[in-house]
Protein backbone atom coordinates (compact mmCIF):
# COMPACT_ATOMS: atom_id res chain seq x y z
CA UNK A 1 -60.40 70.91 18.03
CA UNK A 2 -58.69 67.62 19.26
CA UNK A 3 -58.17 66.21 15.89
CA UNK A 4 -55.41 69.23 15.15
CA UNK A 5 -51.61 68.86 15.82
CA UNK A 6 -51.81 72.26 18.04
CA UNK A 7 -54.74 70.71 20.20
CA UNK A 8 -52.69 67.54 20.93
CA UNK A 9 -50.29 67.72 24.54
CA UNK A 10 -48.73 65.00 25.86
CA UNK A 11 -47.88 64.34 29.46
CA UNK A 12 -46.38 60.74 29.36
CA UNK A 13 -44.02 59.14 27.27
CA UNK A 14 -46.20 56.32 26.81
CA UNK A 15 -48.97 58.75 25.35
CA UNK A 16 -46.59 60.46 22.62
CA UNK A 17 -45.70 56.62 21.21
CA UNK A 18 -49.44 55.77 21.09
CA UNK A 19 -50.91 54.32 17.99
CA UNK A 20 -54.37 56.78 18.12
CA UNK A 21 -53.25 59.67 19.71
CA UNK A 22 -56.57 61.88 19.61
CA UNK A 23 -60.49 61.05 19.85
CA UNK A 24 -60.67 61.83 16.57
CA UNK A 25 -58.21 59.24 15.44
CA UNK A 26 -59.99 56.81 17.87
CA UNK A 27 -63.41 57.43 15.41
CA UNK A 28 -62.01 56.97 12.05
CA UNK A 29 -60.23 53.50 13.24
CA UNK A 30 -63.21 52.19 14.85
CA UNK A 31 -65.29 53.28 12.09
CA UNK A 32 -62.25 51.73 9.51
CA UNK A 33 -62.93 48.06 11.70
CA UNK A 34 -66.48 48.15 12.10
CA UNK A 35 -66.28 48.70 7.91
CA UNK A 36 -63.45 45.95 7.49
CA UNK A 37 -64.68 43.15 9.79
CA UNK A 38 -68.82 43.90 9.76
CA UNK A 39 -69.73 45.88 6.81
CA UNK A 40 -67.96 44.54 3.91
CA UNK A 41 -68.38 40.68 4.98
CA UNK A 42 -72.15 41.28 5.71
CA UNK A 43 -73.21 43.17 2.49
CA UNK A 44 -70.68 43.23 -0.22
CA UNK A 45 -70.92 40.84 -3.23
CA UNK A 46 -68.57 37.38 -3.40
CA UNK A 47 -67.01 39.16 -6.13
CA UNK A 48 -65.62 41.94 -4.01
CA UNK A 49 -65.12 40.14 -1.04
CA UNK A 50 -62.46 37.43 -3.69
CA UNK A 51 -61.05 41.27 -4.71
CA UNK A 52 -60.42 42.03 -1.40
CA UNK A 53 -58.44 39.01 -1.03
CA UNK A 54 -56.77 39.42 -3.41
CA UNK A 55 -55.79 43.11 -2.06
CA UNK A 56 -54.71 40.99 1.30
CA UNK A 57 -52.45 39.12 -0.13
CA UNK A 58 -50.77 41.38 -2.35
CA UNK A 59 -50.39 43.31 1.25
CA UNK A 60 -48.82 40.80 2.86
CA UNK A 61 -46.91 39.72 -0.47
CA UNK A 62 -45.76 43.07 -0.73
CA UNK A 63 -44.94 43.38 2.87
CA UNK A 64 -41.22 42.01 2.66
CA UNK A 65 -40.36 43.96 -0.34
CA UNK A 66 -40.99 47.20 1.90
CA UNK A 67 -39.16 46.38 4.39
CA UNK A 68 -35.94 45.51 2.09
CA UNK A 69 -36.24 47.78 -0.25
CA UNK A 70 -38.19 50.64 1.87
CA UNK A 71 -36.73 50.03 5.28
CA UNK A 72 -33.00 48.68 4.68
CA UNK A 73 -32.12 49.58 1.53
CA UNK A 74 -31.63 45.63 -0.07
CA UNK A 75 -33.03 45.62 -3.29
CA UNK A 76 -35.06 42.30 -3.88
CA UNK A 77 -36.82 41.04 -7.88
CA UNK A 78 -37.69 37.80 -6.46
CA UNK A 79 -39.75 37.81 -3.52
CA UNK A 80 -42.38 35.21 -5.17
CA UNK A 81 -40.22 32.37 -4.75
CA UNK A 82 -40.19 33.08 -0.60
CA UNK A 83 -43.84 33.08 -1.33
CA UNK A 84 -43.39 29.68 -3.43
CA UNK A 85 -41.58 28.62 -0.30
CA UNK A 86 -44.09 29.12 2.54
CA UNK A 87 -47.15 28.17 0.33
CA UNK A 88 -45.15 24.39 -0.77
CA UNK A 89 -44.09 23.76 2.47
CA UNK A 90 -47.51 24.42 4.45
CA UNK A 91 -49.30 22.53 1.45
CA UNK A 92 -46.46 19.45 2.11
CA UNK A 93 -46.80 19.58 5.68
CA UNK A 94 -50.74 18.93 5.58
CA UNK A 95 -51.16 16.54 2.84
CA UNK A 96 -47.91 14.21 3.80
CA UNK A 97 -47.84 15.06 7.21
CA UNK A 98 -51.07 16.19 8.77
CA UNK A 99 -50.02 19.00 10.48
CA UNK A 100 -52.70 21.74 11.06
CA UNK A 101 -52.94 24.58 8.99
CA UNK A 102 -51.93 26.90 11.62
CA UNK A 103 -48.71 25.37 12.56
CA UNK A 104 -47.86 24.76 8.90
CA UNK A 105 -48.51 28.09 7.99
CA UNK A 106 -46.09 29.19 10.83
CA UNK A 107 -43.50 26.89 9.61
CA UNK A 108 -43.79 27.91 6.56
CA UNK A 109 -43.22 31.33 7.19
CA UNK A 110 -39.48 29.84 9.02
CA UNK A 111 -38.80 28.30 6.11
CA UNK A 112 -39.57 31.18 3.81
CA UNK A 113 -37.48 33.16 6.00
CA UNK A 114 -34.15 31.18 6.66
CA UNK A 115 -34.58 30.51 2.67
CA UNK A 116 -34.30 33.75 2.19
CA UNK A 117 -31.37 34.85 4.28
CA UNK A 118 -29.26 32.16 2.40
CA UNK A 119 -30.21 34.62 -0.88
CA UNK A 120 -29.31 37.43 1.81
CA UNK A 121 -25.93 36.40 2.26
CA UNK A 122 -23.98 37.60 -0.85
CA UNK A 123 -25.54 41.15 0.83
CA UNK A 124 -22.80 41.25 3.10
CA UNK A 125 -20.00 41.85 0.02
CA UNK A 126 -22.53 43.13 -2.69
CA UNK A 127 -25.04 45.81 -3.10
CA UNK A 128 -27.02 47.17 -5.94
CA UNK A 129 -26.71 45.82 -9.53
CA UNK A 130 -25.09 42.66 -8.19
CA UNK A 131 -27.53 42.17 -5.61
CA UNK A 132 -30.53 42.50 -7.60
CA UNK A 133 -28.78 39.42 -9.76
CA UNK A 134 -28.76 37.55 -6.71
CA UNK A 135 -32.06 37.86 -5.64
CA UNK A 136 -33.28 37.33 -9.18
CA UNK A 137 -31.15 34.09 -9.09
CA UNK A 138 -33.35 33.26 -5.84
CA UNK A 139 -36.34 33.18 -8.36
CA UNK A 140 -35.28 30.90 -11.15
CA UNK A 141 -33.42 28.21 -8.33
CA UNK A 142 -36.54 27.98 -5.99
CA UNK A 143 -39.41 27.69 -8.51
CA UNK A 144 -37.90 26.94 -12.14
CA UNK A 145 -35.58 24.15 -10.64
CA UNK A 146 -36.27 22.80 -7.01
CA UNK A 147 -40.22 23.57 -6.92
CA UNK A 148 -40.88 22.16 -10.60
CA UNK A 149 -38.47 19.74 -11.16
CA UNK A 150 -38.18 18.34 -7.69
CA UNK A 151 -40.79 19.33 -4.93
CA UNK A 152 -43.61 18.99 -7.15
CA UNK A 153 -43.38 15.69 -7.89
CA UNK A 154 -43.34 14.50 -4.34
CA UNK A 155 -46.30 12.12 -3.56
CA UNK A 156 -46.89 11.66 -7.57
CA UNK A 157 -49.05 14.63 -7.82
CA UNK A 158 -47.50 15.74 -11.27
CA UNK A 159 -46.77 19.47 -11.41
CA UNK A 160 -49.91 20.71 -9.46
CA UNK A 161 -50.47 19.95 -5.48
CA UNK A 162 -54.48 19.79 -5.24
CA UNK A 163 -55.61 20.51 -1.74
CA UNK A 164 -58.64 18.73 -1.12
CA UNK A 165 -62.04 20.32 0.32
CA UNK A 166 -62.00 20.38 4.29
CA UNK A 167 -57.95 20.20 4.46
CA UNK A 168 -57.64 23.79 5.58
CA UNK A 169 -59.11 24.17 8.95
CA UNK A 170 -58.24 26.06 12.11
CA UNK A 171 -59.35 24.14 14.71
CA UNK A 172 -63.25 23.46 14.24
CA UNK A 173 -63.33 26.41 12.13
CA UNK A 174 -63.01 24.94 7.94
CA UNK A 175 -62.09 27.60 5.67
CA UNK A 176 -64.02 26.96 2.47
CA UNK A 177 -65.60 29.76 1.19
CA UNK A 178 -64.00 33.12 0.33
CA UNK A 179 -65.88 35.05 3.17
CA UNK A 180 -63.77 32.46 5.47
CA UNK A 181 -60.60 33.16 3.35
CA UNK A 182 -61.75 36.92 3.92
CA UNK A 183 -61.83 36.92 7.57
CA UNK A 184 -58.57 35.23 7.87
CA UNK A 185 -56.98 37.80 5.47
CA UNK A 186 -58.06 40.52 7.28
CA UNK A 187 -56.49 38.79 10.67
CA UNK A 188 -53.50 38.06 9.16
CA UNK A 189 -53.02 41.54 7.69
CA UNK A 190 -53.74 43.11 10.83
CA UNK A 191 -51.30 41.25 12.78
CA UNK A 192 -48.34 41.47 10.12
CA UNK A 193 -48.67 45.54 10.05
CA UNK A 194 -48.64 45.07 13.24
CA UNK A 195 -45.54 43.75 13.97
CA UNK A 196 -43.50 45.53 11.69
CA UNK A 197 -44.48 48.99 12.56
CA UNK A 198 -43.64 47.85 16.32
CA UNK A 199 -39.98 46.51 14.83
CA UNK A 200 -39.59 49.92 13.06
CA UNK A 201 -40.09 51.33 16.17
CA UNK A 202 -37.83 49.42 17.96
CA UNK A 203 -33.41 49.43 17.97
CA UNK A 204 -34.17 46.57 14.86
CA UNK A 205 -35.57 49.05 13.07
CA UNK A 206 -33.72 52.05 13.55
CA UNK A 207 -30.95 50.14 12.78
CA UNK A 208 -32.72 48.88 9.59
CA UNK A 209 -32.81 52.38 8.16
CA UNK A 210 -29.74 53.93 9.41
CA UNK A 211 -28.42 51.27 6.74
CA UNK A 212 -30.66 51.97 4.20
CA UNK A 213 -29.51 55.55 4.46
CA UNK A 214 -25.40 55.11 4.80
CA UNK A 215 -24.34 51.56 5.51
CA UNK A 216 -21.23 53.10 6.45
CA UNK A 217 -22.08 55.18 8.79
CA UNK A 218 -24.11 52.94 10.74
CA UNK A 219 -21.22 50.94 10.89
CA UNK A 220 -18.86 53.30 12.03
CA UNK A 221 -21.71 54.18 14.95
CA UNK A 222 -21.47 50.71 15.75
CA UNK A 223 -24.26 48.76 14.02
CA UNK A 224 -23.46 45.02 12.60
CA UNK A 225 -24.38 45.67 9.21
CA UNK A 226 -24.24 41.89 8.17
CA UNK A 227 -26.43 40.78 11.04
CA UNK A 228 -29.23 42.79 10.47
CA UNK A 229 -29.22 43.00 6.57
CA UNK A 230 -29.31 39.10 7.19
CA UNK A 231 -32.17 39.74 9.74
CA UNK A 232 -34.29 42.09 7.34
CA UNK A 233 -33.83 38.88 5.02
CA UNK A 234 -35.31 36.75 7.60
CA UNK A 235 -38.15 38.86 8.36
CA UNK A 236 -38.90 39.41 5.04
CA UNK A 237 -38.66 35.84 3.84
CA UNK A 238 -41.12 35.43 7.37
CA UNK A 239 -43.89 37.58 5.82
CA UNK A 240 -43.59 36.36 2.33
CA UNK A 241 -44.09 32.47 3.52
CA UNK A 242 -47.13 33.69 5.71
CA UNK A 243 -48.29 34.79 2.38
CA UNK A 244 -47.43 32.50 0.86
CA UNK A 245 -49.34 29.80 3.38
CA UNK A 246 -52.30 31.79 2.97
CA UNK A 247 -52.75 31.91 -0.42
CA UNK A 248 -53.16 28.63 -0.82
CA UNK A 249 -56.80 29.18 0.56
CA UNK A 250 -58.16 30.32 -2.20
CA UNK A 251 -56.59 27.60 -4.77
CA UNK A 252 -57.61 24.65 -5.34
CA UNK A 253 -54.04 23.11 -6.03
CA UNK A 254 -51.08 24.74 -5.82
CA UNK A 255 -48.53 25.23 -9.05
CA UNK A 256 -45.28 26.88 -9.42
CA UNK A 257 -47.11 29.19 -12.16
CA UNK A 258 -48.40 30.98 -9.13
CA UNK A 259 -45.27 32.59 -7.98
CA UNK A 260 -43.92 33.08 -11.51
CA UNK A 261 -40.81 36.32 -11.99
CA UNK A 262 -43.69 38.52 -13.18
CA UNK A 263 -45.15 38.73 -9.58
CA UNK A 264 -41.94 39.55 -8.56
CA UNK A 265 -41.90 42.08 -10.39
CA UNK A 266 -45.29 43.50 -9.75
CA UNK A 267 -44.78 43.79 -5.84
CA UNK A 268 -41.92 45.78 -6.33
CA UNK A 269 -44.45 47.83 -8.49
CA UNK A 270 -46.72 47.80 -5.82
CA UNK A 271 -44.51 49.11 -3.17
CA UNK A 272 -43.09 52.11 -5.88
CA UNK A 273 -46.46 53.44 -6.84
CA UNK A 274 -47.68 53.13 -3.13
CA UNK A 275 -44.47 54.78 -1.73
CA UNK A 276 -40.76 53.53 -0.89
CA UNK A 277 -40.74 53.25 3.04
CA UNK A 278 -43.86 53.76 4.19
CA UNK A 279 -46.39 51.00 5.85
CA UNK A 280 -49.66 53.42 3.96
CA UNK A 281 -47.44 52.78 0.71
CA UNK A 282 -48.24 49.18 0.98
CA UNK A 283 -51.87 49.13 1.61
CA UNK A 284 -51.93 51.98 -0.92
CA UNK A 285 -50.26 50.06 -3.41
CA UNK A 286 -52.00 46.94 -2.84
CA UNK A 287 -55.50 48.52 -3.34
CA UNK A 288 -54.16 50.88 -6.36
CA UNK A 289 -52.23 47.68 -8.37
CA UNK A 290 -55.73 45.35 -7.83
CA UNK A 291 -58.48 47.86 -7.98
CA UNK A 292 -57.23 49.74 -11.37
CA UNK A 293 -57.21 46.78 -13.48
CA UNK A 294 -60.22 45.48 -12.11
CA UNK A 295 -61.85 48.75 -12.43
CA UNK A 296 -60.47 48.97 -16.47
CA UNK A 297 -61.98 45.52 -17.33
CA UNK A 298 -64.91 46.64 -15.90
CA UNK A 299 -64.68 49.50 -18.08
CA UNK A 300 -63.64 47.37 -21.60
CA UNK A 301 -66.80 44.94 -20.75
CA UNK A 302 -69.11 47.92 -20.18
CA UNK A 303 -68.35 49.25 -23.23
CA UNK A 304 -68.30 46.21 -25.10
CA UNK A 305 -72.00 45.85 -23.92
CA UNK A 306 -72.67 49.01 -26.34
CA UNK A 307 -73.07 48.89 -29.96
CA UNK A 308 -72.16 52.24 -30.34
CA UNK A 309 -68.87 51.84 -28.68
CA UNK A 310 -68.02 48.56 -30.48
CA UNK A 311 -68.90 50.24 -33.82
CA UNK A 312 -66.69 53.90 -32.69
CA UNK A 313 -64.10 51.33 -31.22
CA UNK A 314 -64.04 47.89 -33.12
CA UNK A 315 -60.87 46.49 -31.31
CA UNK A 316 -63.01 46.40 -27.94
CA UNK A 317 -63.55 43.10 -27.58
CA UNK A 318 -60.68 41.95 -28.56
CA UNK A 319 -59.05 43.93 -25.68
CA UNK A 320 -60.97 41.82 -23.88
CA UNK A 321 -59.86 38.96 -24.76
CA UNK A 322 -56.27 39.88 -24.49
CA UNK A 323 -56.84 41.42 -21.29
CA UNK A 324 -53.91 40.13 -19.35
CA UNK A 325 -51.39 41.94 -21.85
CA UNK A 326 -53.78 44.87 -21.57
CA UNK A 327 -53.27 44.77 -17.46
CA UNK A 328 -49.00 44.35 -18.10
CA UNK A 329 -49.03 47.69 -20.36
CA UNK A 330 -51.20 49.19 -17.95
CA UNK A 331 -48.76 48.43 -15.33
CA UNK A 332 -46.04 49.74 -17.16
CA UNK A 333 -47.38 52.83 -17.66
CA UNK A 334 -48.53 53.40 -13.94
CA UNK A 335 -45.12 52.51 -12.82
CA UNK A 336 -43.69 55.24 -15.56
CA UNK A 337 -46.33 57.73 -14.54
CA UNK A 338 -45.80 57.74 -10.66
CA UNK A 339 -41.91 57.41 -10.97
CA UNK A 340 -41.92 61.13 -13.49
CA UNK A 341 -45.03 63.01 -11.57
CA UNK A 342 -45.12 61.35 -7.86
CA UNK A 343 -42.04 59.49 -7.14
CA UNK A 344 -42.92 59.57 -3.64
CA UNK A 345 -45.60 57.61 -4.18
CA UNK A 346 -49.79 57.34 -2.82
CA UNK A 347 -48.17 57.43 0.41
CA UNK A 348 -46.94 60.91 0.04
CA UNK A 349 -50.29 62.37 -1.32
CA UNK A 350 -52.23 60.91 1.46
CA UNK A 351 -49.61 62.88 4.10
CA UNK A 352 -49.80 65.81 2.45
CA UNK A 353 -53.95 65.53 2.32
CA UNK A 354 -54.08 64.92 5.82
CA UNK A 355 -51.83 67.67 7.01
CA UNK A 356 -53.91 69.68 4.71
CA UNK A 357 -57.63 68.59 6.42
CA UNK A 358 -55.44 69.09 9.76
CA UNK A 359 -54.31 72.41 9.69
CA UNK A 360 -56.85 73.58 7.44
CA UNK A 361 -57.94 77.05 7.06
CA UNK A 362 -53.84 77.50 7.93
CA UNK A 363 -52.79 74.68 5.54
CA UNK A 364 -50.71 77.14 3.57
């Protein structure tokens, strides 16, 4: 039974830090990749496979929120203008300059980052209430003033940057379709959990939540609370831009009214239903915030295909129509439902369901 705590023993260090620590854990990845990067590519519609890009990116969107708010305790409502960041600057870079995508994409991610540390520094004298102003302030400079007024009219574009078919290549490869956006999503995901599960296992990381849980504490044990706030603002800003950057692949110009306050808002949302400092409570939240409102319009048109249902519920199709305000309310209430009946979020459930298969028939 090597797929229960009791039947795993560790000789080595090395094997207790391991990221599959049993057989068993070794079959359900594999069979998780051969599903991500085989299965779903190979046989799943170009309607699911633009879904699951859009899952991606809220990942990686919603990746820097976690860490601030989840990992070091900074509260953040607006992370879409480090997005706006990353995705202007790699645009800028290949149209004026010529850069490759790759390279502008990392770039952007800098930029996103040291962006957002000069938002992070008023985080060294303020916290909470005044903090969230701050960072709110970070959304209505970047994309309401500099973007709109200013960056977008570089080159005489007009408000919109349209990116051209072709311009986003890595190396021979030319991303134009969305099973090309897909496989670079899935890449870019992988890498970005990656490397912030390794920094939360490292002294950056410890130190990261020792602040979250008493910033004066970890002072008086010797942590520089400034310099790693102000690196969690880095980091974040880092993922957001990389998000940013790769977003861009599936538009076919890029506007400031796709990093607008309400996404702000929603990947906050995304990291509260999923669960507050956890890496599952991103993915979780991701694939909860995108598949429920994709599954409910599924739902309105279904029914709207029914005379029976149109004639018990005549305001069907107008839901339909009005869908986006629809999707906002349903948001609200999810975000009121999870914060009264599972505060810890998806996250939490999923523990507790695995510790329950674990130990099962002694679960109790």
């Amino acid at each position: 039974m090597g797929y229960r705590p009791c039947g795993v023993y560790h000789q080595y260090y090395s094997q207790d830090h391991a990221w599959w620590q049993t057989k068993f854990v070794w079959g359900k990845m594999t069979l998780l990749f051969i599903t991500i990067f085989y299965l779903i590519p190979q046989f799943a519609g170009m309607y699911l496979i633009s879904v699951a890009n859009v899952v991606g990116y809220t990942i990686l969107a919603a990746m820097g929120v976690q860490l601030l708010i989840g990992y070091c305790g900074q509260i953040t409502l607006g992370h879409a203008a480090f997005l706006a960041v990353g995705a202007y600057t790699c645009t800028l870079l290949m149209l004026q300059l010529h850069i490759p995508f790759l390279i502008a994409m990392i770039i952007g991610g800098l930029v996103g980052g040291l962006w957002c540390v000069l938002f992070g520094l008023p985080s060294a004298r303020v916290k909470g209430f005044y903090l969230i102003m701050t960072t709110m302030a970070a959304q209505f400079i970047t994309v309401e003033f500099f973007i709109t007024q200013y960056i977008s009219q570089i080159g005489g574009r007009g408000v919109a940057f349209s990116i051209p078919p072709g311009t986003i290549k890595i190396g021979p490869w030319v991303i134009k379709t969305d099973r090309d956006v897909y496989y670079l999503m899935v890449i870019l995901v992988v890498l970005c959990t990656l490397a912030m599960a390794n920094l939360l296992r490292s002294k950056v990381g410890r130190a990261w939540i020792a602040i979250r849980d008493n910033d004066i504490a970890a002072e008086t044990m010797g942590v520089n609370i400034v310099l790693y706030k102000l690196l969690a603002f880095f980091v974040a800003g880092f993922f957001g831009g990389i998000a940013g950057a790769f977003w861009i692949t599936s538009l076919a110009a890029v506007s400031p009214e796709h990093f607008h306050f309400g996404w702000s808002l929603w990947l906050v949302g995304v990291i509260l239903i999923g669960g507050v400092g956890s890496i599952y409570g991103t993915i979780f939240g991701s694939l909860f915030m995108t598949l429920i409102p994709e599954g409910l319009k599924f739902l309105i048109f279904f029914l709207t295909q029914s005379p029976f249902f149109v004639n018990l519920m005549p305001f069907l199709p107008h839901l339909l129509e009005k869908f986006l305000y629809v999707k906002e309310a349903a948001f609200g209430l999810a975000i009121a439902f999870f914060l009264i009946y599972e505060p810890n979020g998806l996250s939490y459930r999923w523990w507790q369901i695995k510790n329950y298969f674990n130990l099962w028939p002694f679960s109790y």
